[in-house]
PDB file of N, CA and C in Angstrom:
ATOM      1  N   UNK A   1      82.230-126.529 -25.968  1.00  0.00           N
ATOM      2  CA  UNK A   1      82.957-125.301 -26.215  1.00  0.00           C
ATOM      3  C   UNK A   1      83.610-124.800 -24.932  1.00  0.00           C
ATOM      4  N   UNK A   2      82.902-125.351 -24.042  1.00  0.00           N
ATOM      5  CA  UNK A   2      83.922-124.655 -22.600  1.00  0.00           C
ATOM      6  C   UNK A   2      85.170-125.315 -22.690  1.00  0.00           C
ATOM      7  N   UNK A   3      85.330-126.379 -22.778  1.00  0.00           N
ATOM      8  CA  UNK A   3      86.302-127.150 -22.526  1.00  0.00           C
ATOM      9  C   UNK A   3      87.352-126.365 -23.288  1.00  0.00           C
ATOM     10  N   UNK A   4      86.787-125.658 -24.782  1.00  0.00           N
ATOM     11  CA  UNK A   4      88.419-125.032 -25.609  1.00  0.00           C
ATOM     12  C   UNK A   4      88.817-123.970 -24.799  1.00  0.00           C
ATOM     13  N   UNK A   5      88.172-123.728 -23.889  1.00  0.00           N
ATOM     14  CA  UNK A   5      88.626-122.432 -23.181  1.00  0.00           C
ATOM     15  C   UNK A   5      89.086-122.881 -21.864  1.00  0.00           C
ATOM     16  N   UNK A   6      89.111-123.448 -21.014  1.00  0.00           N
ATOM     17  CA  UNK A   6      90.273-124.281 -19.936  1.00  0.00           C
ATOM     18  C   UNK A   6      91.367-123.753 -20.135  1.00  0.00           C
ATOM     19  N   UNK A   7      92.344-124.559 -20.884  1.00  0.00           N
ATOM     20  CA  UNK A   7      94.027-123.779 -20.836  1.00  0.00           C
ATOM     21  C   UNK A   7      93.591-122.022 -20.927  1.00  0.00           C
ATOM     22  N   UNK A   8      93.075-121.841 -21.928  1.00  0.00           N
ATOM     23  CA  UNK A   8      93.207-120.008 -21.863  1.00  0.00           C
ATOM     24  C   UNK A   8      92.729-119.633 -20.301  1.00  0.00           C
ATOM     25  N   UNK A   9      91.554-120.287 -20.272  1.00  0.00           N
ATOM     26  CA  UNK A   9      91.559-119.026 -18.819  1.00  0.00           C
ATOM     27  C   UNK A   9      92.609-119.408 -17.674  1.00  0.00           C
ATOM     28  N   UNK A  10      93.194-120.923 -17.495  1.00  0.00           N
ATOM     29  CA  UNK A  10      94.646-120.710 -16.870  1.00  0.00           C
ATOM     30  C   UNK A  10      95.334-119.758 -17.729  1.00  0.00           C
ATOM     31  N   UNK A  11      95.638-119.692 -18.637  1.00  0.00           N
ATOM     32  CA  UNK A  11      96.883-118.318 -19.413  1.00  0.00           C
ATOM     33  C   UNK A  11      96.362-117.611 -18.984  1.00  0.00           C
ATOM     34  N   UNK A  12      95.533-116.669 -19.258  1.00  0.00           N
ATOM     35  CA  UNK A  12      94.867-115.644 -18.514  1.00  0.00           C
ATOM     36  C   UNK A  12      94.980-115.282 -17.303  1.00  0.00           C
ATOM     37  N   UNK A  13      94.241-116.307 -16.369  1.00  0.00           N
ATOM     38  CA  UNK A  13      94.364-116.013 -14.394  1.00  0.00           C
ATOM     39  C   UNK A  13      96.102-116.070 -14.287  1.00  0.00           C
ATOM     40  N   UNK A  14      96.910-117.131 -15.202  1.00  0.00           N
ATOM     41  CA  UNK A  14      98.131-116.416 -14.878  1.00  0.00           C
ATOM     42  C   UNK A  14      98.712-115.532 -15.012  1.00  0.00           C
ATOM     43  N   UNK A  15      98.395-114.857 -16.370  1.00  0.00           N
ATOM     44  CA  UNK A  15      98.639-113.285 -16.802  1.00  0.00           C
ATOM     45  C   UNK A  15      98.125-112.047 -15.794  1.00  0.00           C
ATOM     46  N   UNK A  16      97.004-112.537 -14.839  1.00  0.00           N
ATOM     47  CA  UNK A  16      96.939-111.182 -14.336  1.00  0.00           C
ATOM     48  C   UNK A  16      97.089-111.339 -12.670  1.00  0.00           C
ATOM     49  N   UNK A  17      98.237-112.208 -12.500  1.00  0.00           N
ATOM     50  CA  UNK A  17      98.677-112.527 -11.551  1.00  0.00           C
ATOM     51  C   UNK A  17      99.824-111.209 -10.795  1.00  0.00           C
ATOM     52  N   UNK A  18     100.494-111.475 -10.105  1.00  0.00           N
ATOM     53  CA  UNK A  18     101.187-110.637  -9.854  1.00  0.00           C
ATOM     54  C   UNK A  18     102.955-110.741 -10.307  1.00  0.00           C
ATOM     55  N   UNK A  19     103.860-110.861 -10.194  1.00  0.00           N
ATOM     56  CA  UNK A  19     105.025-111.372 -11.080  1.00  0.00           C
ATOM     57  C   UNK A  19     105.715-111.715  -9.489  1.00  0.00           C
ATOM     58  N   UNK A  20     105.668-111.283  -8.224  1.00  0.00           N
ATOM     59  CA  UNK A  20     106.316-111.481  -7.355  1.00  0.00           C
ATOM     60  C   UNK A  20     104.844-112.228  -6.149  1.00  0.00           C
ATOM     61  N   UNK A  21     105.612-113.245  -5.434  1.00  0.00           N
ATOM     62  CA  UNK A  21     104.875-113.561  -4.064  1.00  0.00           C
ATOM     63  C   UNK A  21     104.907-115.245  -3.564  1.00  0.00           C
ATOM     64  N   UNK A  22     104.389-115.772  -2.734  1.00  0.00           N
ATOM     65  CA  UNK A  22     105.403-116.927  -2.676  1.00  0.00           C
ATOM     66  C   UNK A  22     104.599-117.863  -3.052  1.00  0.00           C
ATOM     67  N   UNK A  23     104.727-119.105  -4.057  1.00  0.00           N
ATOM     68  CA  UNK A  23     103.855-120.081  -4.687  1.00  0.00           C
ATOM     69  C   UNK A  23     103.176-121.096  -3.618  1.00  0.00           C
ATOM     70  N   UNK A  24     103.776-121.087  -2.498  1.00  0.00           N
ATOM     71  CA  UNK A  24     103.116-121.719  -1.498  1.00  0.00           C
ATOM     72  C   UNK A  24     101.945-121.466  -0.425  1.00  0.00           C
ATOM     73  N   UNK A  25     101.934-120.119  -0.585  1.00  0.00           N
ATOM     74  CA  UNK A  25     101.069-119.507   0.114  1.00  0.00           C
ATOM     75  C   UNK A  25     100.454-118.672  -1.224  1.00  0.00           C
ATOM     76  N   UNK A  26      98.792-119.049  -1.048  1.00  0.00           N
ATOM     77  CA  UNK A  26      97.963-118.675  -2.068  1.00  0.00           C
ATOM     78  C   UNK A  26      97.361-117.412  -2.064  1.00  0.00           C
ATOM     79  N   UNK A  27      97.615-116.794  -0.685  1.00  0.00           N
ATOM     80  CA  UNK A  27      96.715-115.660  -0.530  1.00  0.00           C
ATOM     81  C   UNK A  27      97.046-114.464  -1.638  1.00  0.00           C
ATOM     82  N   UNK A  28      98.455-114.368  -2.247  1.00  0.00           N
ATOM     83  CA  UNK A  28      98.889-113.729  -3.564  1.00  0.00           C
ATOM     84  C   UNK A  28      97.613-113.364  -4.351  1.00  0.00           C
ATOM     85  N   UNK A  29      96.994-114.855  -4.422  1.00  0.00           N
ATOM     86  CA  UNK A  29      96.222-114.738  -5.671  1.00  0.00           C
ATOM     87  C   UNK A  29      94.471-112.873  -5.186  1.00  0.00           C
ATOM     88  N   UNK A  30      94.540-113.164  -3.944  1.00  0.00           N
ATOM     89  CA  UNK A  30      93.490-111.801  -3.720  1.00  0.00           C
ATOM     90  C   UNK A  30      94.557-110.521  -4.134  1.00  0.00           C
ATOM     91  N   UNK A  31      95.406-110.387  -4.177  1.00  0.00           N
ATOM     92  CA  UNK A  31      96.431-109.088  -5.015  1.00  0.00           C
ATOM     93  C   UNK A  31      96.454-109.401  -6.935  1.00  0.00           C
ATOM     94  N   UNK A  32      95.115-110.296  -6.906  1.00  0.00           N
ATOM     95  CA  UNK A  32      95.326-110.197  -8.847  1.00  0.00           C
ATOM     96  C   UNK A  32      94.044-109.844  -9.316  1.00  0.00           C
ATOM     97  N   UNK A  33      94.006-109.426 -10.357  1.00  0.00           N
ATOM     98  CA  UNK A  33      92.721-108.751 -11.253  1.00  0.00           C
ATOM     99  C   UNK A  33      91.842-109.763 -11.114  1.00  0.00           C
ATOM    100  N   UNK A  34      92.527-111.206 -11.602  1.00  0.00           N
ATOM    101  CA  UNK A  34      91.642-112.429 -11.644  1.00  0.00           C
ATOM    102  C   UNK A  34      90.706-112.472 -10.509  1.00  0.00           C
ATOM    103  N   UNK A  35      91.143-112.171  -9.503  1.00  0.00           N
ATOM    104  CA  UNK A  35      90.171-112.028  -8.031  1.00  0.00           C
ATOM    105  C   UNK A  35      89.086-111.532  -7.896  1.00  0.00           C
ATOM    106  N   UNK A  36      89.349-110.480  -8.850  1.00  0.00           N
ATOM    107  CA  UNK A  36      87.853-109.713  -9.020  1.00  0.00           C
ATOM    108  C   UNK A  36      87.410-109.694 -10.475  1.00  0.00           C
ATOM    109  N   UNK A  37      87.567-111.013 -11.137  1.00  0.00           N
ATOM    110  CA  UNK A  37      86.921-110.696 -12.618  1.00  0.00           C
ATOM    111  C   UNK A  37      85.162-111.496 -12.103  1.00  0.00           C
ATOM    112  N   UNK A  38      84.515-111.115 -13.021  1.00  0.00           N
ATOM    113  CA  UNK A  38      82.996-111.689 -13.021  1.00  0.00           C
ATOM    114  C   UNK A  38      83.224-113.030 -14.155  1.00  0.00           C
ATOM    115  N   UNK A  39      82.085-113.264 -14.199  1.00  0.00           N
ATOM    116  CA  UNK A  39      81.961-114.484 -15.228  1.00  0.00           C
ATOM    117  C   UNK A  39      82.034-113.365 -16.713  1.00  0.00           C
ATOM    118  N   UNK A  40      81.203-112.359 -16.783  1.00  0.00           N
ATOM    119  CA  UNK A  40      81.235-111.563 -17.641  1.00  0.00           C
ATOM    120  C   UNK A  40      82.803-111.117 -18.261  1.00  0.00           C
ATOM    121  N   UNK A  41      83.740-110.959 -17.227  1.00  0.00           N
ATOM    122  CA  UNK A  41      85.134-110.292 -17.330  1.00  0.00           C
ATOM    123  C   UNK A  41      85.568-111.496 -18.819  1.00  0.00           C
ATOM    124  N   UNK A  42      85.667-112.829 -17.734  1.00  0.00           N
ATOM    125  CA  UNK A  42      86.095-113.886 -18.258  1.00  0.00           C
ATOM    126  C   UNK A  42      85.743-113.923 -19.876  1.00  0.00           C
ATOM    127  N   UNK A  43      84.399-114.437 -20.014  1.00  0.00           N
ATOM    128  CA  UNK A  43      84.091-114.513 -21.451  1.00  0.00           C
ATOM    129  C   UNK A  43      84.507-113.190 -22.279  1.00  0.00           C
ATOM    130  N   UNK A  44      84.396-112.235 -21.929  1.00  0.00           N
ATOM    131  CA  UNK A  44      85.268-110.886 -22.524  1.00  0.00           C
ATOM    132  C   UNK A  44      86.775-111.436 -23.064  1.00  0.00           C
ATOM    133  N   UNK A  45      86.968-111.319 -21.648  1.00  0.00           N
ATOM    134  CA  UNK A  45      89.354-111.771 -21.916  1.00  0.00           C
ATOM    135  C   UNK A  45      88.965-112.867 -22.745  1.00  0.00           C
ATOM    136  N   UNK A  46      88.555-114.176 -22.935  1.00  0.00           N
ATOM    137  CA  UNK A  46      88.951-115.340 -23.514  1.00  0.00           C
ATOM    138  C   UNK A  46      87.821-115.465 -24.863  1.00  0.00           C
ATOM    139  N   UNK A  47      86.744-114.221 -25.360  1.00  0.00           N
ATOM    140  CA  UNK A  47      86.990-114.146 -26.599  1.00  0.00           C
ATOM    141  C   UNK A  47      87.925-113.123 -27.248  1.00  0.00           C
ATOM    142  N   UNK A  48      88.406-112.110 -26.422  1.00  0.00           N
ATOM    143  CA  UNK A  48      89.126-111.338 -27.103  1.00  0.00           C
ATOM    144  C   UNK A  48      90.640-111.864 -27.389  1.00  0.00           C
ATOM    145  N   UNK A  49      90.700-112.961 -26.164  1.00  0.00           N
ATOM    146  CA  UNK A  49      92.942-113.762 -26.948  1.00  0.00           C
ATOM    147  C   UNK A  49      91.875-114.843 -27.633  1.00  0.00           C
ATOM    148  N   UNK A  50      91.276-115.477 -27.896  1.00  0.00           N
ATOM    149  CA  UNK A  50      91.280-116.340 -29.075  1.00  0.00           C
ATOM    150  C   UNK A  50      91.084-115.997 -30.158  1.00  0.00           C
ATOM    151  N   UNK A  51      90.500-114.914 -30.305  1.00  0.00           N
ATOM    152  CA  UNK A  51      90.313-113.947 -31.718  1.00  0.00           C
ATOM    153  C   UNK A  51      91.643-113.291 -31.959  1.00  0.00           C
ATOM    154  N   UNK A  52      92.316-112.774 -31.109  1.00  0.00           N
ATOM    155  CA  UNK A  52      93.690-112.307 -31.338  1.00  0.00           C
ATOM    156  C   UNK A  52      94.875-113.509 -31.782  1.00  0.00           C
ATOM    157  N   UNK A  53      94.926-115.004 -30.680  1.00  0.00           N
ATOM    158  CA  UNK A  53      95.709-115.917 -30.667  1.00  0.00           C
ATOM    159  C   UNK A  53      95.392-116.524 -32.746  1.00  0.00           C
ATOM    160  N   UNK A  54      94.361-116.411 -33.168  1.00  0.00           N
ATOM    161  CA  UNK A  54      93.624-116.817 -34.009  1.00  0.00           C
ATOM    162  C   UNK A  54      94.399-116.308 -35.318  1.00  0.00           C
ATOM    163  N   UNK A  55      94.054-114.603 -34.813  1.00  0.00           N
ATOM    164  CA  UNK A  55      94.354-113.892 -36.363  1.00  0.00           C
ATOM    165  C   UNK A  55      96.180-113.839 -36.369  1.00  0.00           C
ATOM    166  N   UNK A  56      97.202-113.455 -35.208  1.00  0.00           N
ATOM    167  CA  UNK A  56      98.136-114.203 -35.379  1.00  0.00           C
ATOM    168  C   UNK A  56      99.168-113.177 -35.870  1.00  0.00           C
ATOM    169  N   UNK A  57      98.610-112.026 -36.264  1.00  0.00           N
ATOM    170  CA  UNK A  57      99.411-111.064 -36.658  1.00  0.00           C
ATOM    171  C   UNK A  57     100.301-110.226 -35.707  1.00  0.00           C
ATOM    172  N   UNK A  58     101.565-110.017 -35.948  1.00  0.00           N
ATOM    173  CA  UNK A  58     102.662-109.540 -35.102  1.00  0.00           C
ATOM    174  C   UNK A  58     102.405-108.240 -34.954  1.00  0.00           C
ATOM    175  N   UNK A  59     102.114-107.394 -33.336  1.00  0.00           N
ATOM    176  CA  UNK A  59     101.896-106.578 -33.282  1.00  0.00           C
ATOM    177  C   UNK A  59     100.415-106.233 -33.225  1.00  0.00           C
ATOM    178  N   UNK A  60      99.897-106.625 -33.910  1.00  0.00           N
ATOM    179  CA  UNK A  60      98.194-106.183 -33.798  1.00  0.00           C
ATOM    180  C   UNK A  60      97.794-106.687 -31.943  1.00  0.00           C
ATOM    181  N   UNK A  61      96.976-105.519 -31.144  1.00  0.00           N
ATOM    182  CA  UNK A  61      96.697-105.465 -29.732  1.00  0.00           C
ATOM    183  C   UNK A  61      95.177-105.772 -30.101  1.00  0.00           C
ATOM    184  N   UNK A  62      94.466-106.188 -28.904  1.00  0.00           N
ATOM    185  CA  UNK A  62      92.886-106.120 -29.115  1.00  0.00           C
ATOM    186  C   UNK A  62      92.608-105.548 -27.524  1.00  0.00           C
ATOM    187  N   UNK A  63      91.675-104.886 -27.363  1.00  0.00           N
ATOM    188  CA  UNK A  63      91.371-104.382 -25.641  1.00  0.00           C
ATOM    189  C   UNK A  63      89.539-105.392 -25.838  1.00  0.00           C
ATOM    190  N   UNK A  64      89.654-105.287 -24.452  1.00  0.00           N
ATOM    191  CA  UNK A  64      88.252-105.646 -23.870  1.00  0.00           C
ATOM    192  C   UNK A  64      87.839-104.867 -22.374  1.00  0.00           C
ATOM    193  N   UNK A  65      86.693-104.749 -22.535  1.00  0.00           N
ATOM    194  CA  UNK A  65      86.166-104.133 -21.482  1.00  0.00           C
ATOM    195  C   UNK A  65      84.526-103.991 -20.761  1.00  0.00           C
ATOM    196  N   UNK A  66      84.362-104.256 -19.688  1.00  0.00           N
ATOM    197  CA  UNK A  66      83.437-104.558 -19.459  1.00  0.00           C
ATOM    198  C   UNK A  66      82.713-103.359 -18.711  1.00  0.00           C
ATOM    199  N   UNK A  67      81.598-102.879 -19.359  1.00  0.00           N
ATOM    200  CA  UNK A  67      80.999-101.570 -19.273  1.00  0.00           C
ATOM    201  C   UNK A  67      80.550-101.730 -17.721  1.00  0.00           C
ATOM    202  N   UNK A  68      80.050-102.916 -17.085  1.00  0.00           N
ATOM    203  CA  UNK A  68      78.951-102.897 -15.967  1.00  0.00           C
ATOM    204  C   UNK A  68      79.997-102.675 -15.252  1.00  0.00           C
ATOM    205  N   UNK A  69      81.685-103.059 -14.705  1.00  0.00           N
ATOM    206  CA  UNK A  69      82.374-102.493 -13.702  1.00  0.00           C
ATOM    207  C   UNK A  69      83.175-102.094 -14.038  1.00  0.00           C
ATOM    208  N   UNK A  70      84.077-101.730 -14.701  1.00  0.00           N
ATOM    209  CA  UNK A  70      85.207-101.287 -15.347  1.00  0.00           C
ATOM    210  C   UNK A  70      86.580-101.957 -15.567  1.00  0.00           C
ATOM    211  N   UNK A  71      86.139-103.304 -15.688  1.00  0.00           N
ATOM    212  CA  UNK A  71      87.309-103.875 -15.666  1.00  0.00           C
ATOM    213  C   UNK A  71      87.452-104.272 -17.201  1.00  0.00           C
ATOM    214  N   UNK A  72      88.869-104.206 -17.305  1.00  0.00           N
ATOM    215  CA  UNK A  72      89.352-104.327 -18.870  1.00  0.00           C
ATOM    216  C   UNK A  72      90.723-104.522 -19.001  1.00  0.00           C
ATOM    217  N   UNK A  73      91.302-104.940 -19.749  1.00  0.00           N
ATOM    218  CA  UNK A  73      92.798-105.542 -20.779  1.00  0.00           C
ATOM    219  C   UNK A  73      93.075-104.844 -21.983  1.00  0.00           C
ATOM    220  N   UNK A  74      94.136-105.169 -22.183  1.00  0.00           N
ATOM    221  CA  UNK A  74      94.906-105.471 -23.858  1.00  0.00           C
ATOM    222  C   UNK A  74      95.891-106.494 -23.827  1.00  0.00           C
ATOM    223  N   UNK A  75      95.446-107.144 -24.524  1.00  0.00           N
ATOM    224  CA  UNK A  75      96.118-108.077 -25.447  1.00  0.00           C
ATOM    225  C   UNK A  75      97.309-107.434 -26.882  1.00  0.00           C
ATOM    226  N   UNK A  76      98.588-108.425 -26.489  1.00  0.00           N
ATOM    227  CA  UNK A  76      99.219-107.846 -27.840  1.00  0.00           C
ATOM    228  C   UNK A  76     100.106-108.648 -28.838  1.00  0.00           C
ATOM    229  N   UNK A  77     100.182-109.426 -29.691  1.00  0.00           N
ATOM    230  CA  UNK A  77     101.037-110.675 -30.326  1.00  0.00           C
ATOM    231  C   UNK A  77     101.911-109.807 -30.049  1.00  0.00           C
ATOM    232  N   UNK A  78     103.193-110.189 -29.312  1.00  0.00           N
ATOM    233  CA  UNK A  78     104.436-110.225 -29.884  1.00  0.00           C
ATOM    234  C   UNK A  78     105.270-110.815 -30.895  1.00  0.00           C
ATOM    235  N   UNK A  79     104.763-112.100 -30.986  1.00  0.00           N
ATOM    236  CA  UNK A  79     105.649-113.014 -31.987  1.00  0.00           C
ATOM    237  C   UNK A  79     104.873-114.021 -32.449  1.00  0.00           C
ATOM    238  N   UNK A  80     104.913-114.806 -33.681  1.00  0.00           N
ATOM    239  CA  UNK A  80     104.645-115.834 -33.966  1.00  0.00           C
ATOM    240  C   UNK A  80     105.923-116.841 -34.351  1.00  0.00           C
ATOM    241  N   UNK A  81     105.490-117.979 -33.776  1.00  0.00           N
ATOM    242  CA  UNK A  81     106.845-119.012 -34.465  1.00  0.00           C
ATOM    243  C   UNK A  81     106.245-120.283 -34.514  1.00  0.00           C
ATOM    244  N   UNK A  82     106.864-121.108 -35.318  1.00  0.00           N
ATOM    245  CA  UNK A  82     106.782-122.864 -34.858  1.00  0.00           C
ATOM    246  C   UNK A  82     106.958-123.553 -34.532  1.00  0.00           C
ATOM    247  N   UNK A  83     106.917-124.364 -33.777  1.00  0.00           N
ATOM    248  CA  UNK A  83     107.543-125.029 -32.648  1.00  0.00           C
ATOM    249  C   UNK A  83     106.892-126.219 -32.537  1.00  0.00           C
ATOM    250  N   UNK A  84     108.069-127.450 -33.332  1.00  0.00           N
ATOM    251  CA  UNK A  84     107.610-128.795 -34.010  1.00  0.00           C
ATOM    252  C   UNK A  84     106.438-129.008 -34.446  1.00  0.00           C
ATOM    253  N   UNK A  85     106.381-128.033 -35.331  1.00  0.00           N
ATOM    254  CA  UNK A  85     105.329-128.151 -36.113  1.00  0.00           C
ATOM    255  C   UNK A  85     103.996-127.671 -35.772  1.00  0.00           C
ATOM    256  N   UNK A  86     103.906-126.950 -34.625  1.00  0.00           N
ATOM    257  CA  UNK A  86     102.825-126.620 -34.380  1.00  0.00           C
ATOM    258  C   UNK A  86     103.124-124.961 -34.110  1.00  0.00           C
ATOM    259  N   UNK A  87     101.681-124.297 -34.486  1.00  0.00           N
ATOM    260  CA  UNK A  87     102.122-122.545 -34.658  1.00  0.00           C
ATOM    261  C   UNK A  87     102.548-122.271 -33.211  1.00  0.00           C
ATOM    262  N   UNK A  88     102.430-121.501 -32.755  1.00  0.00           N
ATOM    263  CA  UNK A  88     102.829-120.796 -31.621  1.00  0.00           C
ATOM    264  C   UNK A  88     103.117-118.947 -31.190  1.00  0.00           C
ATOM    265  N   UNK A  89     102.256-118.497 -30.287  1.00  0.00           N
ATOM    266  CA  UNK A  89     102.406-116.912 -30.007  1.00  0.00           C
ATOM    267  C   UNK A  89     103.273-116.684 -28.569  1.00  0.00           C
ATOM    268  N   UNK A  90     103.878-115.378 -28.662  1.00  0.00           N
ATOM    269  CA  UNK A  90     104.154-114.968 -27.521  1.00  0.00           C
ATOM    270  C   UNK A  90     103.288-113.617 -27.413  1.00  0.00           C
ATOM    271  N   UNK A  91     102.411-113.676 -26.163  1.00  0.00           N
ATOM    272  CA  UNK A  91     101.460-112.136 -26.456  1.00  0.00           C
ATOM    273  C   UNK A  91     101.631-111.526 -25.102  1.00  0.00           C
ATOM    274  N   UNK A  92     101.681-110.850 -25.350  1.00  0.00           N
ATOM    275  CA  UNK A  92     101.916-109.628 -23.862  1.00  0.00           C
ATOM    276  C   UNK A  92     100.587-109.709 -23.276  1.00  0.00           C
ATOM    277  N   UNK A  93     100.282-109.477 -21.653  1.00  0.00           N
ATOM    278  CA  UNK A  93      98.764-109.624 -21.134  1.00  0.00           C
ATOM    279  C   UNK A  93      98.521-108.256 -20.676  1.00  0.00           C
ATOM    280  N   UNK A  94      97.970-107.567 -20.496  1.00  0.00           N
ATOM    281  CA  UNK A  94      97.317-106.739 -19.195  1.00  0.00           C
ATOM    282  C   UNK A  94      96.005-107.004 -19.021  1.00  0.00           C
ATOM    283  N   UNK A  95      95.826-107.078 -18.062  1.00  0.00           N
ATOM    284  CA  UNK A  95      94.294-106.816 -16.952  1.00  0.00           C
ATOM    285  C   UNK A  95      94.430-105.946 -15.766  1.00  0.00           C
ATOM    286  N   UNK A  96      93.351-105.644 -15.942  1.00  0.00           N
ATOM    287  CA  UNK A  96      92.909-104.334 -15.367  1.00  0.00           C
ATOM    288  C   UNK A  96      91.825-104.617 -14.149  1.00  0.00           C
ATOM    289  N   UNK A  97      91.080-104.938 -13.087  1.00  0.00           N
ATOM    290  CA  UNK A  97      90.338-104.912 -12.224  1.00  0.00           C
ATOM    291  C   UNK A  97      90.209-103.357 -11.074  1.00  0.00           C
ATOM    292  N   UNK A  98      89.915-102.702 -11.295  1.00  0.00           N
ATOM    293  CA  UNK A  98      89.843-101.515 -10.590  1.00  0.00           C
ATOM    294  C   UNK A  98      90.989-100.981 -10.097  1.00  0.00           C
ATOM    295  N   UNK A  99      91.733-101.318  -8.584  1.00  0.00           N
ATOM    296  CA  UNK A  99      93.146-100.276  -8.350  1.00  0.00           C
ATOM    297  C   UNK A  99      93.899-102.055  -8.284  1.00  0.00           C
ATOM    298  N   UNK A 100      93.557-102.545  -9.247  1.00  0.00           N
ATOM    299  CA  UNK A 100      94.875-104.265  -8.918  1.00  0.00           C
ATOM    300  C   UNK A 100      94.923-104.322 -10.459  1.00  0.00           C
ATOM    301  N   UNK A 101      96.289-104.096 -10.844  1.00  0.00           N
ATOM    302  CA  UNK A 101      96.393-104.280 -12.818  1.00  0.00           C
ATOM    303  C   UNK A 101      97.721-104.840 -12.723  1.00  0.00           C
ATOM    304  N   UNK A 102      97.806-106.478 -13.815  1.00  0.00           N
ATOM    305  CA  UNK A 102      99.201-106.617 -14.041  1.00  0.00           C
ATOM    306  C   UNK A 102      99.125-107.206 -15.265  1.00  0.00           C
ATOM    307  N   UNK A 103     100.394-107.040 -15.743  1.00  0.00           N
ATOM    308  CA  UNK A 103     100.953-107.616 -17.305  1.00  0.00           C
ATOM    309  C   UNK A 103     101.917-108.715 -17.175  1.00  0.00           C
ATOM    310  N   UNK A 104     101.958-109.436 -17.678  1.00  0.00           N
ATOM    311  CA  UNK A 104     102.309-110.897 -18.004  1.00  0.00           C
ATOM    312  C   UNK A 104     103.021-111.139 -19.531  1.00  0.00           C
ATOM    313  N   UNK A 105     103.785-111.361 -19.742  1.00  0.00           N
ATOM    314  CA  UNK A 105     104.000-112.081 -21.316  1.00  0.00           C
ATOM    315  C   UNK A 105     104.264-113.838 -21.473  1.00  0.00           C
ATOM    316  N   UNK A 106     103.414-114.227 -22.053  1.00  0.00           N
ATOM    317  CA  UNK A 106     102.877-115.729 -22.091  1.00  0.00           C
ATOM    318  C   UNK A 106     103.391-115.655 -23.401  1.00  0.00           C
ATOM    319  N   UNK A 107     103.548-117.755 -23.857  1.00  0.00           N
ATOM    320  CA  UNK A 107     104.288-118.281 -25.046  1.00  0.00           C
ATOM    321  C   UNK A 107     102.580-118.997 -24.939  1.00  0.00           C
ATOM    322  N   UNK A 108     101.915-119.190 -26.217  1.00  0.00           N
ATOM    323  CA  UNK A 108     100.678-120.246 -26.098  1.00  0.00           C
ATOM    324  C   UNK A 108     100.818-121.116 -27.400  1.00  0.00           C
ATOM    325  N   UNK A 109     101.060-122.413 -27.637  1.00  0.00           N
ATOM    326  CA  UNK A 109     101.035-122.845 -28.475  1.00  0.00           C
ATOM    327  C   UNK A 109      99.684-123.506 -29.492  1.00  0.00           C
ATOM    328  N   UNK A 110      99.387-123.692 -30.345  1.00  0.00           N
ATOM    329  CA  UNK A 110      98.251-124.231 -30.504  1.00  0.00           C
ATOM    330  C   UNK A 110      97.976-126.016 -30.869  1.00  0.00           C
ATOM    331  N   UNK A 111      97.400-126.866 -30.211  1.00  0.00           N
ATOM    332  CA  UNK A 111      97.477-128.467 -30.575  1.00  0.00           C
ATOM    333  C   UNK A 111      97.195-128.971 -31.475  1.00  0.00           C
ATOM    334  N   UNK A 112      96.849-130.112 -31.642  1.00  0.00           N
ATOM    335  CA  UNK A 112      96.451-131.161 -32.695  1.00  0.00           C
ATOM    336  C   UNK A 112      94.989-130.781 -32.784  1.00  0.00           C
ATOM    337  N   UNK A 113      94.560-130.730 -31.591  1.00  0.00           N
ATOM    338  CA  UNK A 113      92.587-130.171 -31.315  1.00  0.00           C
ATOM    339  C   UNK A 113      92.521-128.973 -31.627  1.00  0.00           C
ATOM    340  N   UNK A 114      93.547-128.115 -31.889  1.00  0.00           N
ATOM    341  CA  UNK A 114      93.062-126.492 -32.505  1.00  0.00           C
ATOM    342  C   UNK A 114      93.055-125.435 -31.045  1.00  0.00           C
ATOM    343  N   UNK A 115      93.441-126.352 -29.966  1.00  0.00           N
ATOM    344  CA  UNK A 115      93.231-125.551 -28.358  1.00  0.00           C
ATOM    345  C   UNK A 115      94.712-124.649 -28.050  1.00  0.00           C
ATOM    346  N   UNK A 116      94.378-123.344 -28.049  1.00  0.00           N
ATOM    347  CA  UNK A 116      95.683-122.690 -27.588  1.00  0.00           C
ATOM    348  C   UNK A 116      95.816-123.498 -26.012  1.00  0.00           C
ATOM    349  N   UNK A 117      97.494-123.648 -25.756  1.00  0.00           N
ATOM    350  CA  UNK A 117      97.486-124.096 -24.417  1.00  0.00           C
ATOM    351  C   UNK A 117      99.345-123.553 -24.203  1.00  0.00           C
ATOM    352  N   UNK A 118      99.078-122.922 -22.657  1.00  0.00           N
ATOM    353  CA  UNK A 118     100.194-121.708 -22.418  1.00  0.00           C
ATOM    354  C   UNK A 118     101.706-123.034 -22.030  1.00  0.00           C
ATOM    355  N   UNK A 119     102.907-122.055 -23.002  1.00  0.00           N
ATOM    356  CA  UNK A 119     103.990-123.393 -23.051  1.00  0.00           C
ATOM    357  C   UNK A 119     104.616-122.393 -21.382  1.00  0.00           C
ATOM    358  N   UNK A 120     104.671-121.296 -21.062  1.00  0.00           N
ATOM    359  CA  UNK A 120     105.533-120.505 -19.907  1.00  0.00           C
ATOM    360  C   UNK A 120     104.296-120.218 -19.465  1.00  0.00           C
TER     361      UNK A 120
END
């Protein structure tokens, strides 16, 4: 079961990335929520988009949040489409880590194995 969750938590750590900084130099990544999620954060965000990526409905948001530090998201389908034959979402991200929060909008398609995996 870990393994179905791989691509998401890349979608994810990329969603709460920052939208500007230079891909060659990594230190960017300490300016993202992901920096400070726990293991706890994680399993939060990546059952709350597979239950969302899942149900598929346009518009429906889901939040998560983790009581022990305060870190938390929403999730939101923007779109569903198909794309050769296989379903496909575009969902808006936010994460939240204390004073570091960013939003992202990701395309995730779903495979032959049933694994969402991010197409942008």
């Amino acid at each position: 079961m870990h393994q179905r969750f791989v691509r998401l938590v890349v979608l994810l750590a990329s969603a709460a990335l920052p939208l500007a900084g230079n891909a060659s130099n990594m230190r960017f990544l300490e300016f993202s929520p992901s920096a400070h999620f726990t293991d706890k954060d994680w399993e939060l965000l990546r059952s709350t988009a597979k239950s969302l990526l899942d149900d598929g409905e346009k518009g429906k948001s889901a939040t998560w949040k983790n009581d022990e530090n305060g870190h938390n998201g929403k999730l939101t389908v923007l779109d569903s489409f198909s794309d050769f034959g296989t379903t496909c979402r575009r969902m808006k991200v936010f994460n939240d880590a204390g004073e570091v929060s960013a939003t992202r909008v990701v395309t995730m398609c779903r495979n032959k194995e049933g694994l969402w995996k991010v197409l942008n």
